[in-house]
PDB file of N, CA and C in Angstrom:
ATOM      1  N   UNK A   1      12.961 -21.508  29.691  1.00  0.00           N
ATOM      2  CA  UNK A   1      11.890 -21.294  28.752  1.00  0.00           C
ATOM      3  C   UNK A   1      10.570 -21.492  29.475  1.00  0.00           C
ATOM      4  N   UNK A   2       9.625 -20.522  29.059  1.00  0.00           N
ATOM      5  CA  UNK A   2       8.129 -20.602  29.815  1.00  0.00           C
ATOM      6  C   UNK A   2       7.390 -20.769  28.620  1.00  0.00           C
ATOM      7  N   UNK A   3       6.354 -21.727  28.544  1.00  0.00           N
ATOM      8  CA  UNK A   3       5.465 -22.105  27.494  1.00  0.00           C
ATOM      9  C   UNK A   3       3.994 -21.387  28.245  1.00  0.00           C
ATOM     10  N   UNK A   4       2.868 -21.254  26.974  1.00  0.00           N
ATOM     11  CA  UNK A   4       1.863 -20.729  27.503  1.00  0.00           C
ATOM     12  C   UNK A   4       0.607 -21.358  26.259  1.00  0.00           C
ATOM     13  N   UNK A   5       0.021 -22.239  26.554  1.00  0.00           N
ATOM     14  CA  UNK A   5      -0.802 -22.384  25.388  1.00  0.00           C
ATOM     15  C   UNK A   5      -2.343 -22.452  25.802  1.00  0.00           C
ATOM     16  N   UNK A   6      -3.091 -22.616  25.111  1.00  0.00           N
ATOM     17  CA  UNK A   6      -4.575 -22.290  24.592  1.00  0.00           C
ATOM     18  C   UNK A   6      -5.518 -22.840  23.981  1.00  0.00           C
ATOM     19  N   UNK A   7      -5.917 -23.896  24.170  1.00  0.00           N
ATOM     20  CA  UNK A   7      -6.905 -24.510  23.115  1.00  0.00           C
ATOM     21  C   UNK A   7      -8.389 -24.181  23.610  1.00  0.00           C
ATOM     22  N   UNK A   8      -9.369 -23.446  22.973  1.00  0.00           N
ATOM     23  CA  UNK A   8     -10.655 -23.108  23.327  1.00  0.00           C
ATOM     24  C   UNK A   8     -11.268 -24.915  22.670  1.00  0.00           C
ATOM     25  N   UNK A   9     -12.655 -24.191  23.252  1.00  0.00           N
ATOM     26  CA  UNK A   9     -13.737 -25.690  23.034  1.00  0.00           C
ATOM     27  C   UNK A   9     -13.392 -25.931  21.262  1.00  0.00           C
ATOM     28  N   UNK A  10     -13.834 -25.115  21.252  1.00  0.00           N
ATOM     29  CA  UNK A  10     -14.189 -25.061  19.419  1.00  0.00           C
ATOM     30  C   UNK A  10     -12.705 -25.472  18.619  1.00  0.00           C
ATOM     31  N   UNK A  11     -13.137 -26.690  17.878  1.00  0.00           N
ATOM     32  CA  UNK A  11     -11.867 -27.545  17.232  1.00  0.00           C
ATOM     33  C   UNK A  11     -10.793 -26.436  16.477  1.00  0.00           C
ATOM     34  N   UNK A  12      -9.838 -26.606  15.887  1.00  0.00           N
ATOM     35  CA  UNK A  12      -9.284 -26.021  14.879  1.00  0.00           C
ATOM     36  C   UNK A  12      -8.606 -24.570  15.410  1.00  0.00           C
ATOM     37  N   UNK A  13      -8.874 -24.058  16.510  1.00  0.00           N
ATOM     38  CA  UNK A  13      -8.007 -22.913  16.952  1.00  0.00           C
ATOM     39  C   UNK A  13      -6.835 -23.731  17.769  1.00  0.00           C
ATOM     40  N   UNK A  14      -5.971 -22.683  18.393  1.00  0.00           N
ATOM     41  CA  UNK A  14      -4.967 -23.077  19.252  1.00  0.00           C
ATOM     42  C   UNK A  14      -4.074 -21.847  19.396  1.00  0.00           C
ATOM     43  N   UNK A  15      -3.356 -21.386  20.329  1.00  0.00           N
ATOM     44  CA  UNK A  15      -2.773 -20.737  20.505  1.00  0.00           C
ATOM     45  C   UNK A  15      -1.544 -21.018  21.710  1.00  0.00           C
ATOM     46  N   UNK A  16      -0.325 -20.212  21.334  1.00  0.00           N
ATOM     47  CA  UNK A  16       0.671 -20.777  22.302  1.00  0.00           C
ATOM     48  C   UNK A  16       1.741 -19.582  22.230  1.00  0.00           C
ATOM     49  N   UNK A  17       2.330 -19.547  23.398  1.00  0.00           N
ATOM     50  CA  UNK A  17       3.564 -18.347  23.757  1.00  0.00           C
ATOM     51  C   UNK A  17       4.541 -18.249  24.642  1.00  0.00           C
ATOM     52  N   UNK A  18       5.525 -18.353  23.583  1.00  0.00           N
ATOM     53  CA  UNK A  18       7.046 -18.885  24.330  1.00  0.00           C
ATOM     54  C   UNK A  18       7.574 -18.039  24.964  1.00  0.00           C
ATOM     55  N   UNK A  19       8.443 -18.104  26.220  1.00  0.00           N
ATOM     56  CA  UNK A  19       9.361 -16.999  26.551  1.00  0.00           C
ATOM     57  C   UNK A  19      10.634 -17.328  26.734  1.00  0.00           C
ATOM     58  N   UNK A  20      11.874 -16.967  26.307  1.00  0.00           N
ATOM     59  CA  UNK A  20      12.561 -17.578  25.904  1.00  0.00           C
ATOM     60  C   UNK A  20      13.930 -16.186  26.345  1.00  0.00           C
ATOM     61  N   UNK A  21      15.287 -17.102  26.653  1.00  0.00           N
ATOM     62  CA  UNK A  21      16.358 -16.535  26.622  1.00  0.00           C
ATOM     63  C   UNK A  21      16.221 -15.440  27.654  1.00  0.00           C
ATOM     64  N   UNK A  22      16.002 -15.770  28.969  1.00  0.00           N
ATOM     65  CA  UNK A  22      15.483 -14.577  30.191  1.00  0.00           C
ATOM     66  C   UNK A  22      17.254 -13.776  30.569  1.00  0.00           C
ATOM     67  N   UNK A  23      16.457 -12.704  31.285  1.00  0.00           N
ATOM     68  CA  UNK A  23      18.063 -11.786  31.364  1.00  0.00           C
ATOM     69  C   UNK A  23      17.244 -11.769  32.756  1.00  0.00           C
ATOM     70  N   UNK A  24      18.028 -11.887  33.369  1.00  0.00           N
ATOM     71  CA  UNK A  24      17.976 -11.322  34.756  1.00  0.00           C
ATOM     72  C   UNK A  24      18.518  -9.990  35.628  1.00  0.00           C
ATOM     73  N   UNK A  25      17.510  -9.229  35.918  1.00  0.00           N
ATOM     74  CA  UNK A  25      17.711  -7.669  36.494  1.00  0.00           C
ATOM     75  C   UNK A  25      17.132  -8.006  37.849  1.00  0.00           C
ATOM     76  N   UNK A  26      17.810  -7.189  39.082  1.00  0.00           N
ATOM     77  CA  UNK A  26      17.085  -7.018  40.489  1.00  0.00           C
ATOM     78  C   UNK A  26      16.236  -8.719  40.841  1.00  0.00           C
ATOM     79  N   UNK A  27      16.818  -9.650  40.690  1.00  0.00           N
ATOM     80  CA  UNK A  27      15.767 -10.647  40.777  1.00  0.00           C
ATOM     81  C   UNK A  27      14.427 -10.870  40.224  1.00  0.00           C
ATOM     82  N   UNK A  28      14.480 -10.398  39.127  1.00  0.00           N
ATOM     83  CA  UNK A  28      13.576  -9.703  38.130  1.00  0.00           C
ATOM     84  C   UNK A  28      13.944 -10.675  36.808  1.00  0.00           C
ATOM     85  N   UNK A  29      13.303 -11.772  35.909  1.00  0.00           N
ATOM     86  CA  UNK A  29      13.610 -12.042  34.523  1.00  0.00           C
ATOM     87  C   UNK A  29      12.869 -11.704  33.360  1.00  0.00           C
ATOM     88  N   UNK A  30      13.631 -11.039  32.834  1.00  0.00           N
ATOM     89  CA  UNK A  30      12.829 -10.429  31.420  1.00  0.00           C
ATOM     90  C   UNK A  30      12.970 -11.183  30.141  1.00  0.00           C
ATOM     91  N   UNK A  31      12.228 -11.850  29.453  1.00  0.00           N
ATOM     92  CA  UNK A  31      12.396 -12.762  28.256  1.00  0.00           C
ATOM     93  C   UNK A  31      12.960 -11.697  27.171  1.00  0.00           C
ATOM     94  N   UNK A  32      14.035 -12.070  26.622  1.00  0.00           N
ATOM     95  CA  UNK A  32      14.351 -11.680  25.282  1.00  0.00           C
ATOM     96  C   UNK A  32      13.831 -12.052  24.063  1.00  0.00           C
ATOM     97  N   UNK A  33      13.227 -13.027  24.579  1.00  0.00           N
ATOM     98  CA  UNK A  33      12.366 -13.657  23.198  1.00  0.00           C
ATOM     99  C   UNK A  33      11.328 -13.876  23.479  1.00  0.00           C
ATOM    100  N   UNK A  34       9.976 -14.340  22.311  1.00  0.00           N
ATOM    101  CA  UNK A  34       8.537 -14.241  22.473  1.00  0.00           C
ATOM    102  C   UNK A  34       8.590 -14.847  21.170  1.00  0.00           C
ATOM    103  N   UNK A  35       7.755 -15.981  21.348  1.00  0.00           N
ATOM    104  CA  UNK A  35       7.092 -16.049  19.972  1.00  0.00           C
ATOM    105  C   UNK A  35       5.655 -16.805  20.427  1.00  0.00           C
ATOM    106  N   UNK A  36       4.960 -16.085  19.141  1.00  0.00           N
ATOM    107  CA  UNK A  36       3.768 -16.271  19.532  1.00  0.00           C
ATOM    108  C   UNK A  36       2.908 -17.509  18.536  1.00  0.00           C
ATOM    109  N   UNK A  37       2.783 -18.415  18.950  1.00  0.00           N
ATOM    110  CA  UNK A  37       1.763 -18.827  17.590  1.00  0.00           C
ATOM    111  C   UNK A  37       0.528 -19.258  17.656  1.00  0.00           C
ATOM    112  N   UNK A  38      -0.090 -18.821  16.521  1.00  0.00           N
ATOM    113  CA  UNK A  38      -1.814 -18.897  16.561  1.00  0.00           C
ATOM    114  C   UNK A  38      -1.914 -19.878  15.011  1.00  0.00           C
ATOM    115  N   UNK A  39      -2.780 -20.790  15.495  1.00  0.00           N
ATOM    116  CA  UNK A  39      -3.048 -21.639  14.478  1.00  0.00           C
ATOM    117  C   UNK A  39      -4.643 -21.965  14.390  1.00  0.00           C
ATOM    118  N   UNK A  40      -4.908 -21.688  13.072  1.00  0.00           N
ATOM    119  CA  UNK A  40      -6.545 -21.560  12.769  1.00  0.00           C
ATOM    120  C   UNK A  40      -7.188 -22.580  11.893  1.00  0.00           C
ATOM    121  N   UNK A  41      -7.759 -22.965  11.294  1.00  0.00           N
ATOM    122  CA  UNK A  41      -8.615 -23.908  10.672  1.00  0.00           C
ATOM    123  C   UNK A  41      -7.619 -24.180   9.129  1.00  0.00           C
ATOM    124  N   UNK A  42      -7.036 -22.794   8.656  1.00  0.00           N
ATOM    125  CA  UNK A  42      -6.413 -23.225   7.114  1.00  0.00           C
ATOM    126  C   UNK A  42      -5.584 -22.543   6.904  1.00  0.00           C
ATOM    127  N   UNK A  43      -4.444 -21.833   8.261  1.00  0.00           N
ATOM    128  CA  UNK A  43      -3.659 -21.482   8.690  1.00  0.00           C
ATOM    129  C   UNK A  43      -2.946 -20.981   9.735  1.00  0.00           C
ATOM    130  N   UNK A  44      -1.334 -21.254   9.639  1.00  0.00           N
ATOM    131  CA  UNK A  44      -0.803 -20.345  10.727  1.00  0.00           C
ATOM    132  C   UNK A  44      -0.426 -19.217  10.909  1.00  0.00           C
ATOM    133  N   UNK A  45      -0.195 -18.730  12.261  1.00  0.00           N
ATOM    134  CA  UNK A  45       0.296 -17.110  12.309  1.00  0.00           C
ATOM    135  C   UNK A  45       1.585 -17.348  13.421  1.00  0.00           C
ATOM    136  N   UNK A  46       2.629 -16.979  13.081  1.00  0.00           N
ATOM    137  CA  UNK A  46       3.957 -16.934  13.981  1.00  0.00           C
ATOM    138  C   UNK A  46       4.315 -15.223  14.379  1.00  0.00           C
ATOM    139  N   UNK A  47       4.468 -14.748  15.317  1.00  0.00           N
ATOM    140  CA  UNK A  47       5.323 -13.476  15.723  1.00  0.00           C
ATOM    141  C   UNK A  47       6.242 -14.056  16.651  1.00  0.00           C
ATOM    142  N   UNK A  48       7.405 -13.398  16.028  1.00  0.00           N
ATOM    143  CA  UNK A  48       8.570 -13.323  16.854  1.00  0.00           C
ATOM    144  C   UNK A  48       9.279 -11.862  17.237  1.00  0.00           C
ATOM    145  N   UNK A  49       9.194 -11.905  18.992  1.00  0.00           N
ATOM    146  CA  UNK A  49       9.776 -10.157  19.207  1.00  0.00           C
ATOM    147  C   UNK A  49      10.660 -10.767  20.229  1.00  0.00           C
ATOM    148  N   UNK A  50      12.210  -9.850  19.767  1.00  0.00           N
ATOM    149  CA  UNK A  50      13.640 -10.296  20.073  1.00  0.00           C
ATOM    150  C   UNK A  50      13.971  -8.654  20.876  1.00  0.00           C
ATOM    151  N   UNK A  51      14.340  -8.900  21.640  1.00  0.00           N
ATOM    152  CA  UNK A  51      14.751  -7.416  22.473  1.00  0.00           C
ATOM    153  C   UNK A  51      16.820  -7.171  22.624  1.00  0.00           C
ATOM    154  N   UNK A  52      17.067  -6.620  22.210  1.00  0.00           N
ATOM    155  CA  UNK A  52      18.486  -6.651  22.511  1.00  0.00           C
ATOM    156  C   UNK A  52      18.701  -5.072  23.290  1.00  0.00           C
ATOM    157  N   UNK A  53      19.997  -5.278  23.648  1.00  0.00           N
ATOM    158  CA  UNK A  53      20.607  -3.839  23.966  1.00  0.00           C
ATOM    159  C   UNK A  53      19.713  -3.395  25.359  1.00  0.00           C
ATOM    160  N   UNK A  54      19.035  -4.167  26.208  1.00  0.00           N
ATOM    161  CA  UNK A  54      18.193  -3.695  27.502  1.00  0.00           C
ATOM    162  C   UNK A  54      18.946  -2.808  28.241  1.00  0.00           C
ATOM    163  N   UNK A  55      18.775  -1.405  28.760  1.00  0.00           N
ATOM    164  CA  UNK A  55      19.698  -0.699  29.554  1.00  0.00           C
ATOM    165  C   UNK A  55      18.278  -0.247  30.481  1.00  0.00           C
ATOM    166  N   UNK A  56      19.204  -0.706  32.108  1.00  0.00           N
ATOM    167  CA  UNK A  56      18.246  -0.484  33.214  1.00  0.00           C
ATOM    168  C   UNK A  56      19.471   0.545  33.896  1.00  0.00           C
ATOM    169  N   UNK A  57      18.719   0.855  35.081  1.00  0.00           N
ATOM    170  CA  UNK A  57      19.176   2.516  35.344  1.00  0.00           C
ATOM    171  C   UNK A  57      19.939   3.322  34.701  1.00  0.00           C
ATOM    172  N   UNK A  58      18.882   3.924  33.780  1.00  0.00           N
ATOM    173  CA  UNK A  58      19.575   5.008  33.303  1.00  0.00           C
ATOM    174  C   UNK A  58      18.761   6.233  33.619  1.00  0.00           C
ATOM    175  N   UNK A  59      19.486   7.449  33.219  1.00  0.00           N
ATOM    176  CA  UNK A  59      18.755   8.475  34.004  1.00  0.00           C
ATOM    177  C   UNK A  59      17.720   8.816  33.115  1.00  0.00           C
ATOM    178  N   UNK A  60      16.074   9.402  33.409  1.00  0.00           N
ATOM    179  CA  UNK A  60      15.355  10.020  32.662  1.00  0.00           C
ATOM    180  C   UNK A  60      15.591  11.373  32.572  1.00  0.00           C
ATOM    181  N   UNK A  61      14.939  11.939  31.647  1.00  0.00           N
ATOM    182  CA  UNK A  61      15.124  13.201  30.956  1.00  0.00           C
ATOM    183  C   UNK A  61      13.940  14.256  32.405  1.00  0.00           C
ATOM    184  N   UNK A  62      14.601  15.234  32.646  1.00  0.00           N
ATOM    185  CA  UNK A  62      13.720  16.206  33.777  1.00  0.00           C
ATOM    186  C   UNK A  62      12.423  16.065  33.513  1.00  0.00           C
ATOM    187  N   UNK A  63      12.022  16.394  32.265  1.00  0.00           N
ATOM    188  CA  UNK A  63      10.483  16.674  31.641  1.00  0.00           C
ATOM    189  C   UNK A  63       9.906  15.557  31.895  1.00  0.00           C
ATOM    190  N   UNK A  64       9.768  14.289  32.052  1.00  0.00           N
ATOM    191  CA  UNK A  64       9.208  13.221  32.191  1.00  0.00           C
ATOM    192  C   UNK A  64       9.331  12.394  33.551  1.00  0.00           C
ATOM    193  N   UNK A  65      10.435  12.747  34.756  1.00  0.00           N
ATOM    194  CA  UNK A  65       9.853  12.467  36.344  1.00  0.00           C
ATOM    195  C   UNK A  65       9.445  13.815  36.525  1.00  0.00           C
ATOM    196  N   UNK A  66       9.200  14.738  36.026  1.00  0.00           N
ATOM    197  CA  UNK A  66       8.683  15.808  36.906  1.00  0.00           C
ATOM    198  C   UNK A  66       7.280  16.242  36.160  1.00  0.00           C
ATOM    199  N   UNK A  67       6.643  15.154  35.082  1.00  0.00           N
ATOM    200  CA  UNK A  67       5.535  15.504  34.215  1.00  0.00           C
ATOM    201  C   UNK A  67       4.519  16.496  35.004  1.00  0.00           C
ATOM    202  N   UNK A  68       4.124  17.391  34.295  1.00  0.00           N
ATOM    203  CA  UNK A  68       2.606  18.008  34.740  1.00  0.00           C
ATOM    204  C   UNK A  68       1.975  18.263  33.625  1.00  0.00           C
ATOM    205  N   UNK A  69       0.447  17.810  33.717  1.00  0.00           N
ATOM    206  CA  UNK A  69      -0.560  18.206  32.896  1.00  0.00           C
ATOM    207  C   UNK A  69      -0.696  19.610  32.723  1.00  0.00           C
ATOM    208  N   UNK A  70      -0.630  20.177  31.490  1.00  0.00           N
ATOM    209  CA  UNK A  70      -0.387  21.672  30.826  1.00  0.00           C
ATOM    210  C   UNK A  70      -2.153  21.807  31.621  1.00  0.00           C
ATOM    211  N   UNK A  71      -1.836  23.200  32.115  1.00  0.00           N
ATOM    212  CA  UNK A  71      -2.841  24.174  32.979  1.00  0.00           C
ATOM    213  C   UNK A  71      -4.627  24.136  31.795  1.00  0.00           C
ATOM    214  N   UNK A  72      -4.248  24.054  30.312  1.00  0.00           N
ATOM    215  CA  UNK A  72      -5.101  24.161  29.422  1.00  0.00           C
ATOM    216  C   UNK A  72      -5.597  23.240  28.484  1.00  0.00           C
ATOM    217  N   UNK A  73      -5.083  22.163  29.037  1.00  0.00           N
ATOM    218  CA  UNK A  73      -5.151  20.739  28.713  1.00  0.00           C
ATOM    219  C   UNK A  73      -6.403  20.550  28.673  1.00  0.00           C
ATOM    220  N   UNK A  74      -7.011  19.566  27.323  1.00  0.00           N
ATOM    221  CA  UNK A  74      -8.388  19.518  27.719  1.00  0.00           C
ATOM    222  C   UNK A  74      -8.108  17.540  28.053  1.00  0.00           C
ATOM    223  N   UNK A  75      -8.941  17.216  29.007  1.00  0.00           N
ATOM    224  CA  UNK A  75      -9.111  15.815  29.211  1.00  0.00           C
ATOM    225  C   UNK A  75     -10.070  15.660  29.248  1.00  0.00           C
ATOM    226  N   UNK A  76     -10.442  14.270  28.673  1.00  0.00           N
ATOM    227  CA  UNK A  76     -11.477  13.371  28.438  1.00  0.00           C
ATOM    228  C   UNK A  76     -11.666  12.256  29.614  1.00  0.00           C
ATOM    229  N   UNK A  77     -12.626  11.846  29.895  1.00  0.00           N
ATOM    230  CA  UNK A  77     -12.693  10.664  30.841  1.00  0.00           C
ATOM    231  C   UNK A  77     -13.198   9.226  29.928  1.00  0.00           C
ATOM    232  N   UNK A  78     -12.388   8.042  30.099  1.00  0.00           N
ATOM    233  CA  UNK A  78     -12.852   7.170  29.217  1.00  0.00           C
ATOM    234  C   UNK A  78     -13.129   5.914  29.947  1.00  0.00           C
ATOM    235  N   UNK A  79     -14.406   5.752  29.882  1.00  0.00           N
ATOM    236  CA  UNK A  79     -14.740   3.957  30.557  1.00  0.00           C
ATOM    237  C   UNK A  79     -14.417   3.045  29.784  1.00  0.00           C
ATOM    238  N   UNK A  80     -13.526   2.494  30.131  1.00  0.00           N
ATOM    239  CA  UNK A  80     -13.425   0.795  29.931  1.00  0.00           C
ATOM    240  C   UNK A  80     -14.642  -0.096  29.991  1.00  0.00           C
TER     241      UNK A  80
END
């Protein structure tokens, strides 16, 4: 389990984020679990995201390793 928490200056916030139940790929660990909690002055907030069924190498579909931007594509440029 990996903990991650947060307390800013200002009283009454807090924040914290678990990672939980790791699977291990390629020397690689991916948490199956997450929960998140945020706690504020006159309440809490909990998310919990659970991942099951992970499938690593599998094959992609042609259209998507061989992507190309359509010839008539209009693109935008966007600053961050």
């Amino acid at each position: 389990m990996i903990r991650w928490s947060v307390k800013p200056p200002t009283v009454g916030r807090f924040s914290s984020t678990i990672y939980k139940n790791h699977f291990e790929y390629k020397d690689i660990y991916f948490p199956l679990e997450i929960i998140i909690k945020r706690n504020f002055e006159n309440s809490v907030s909990v998310e919990k995201v659970t991942y099951t069924n992970l499938k690593f190498d599998f094959d992609f579909p042609e259209e998507i390793i061989n992507f190309t931007i359509p010839e008539n594509a209009e693109i935008k440029e966007v600053n961050w």
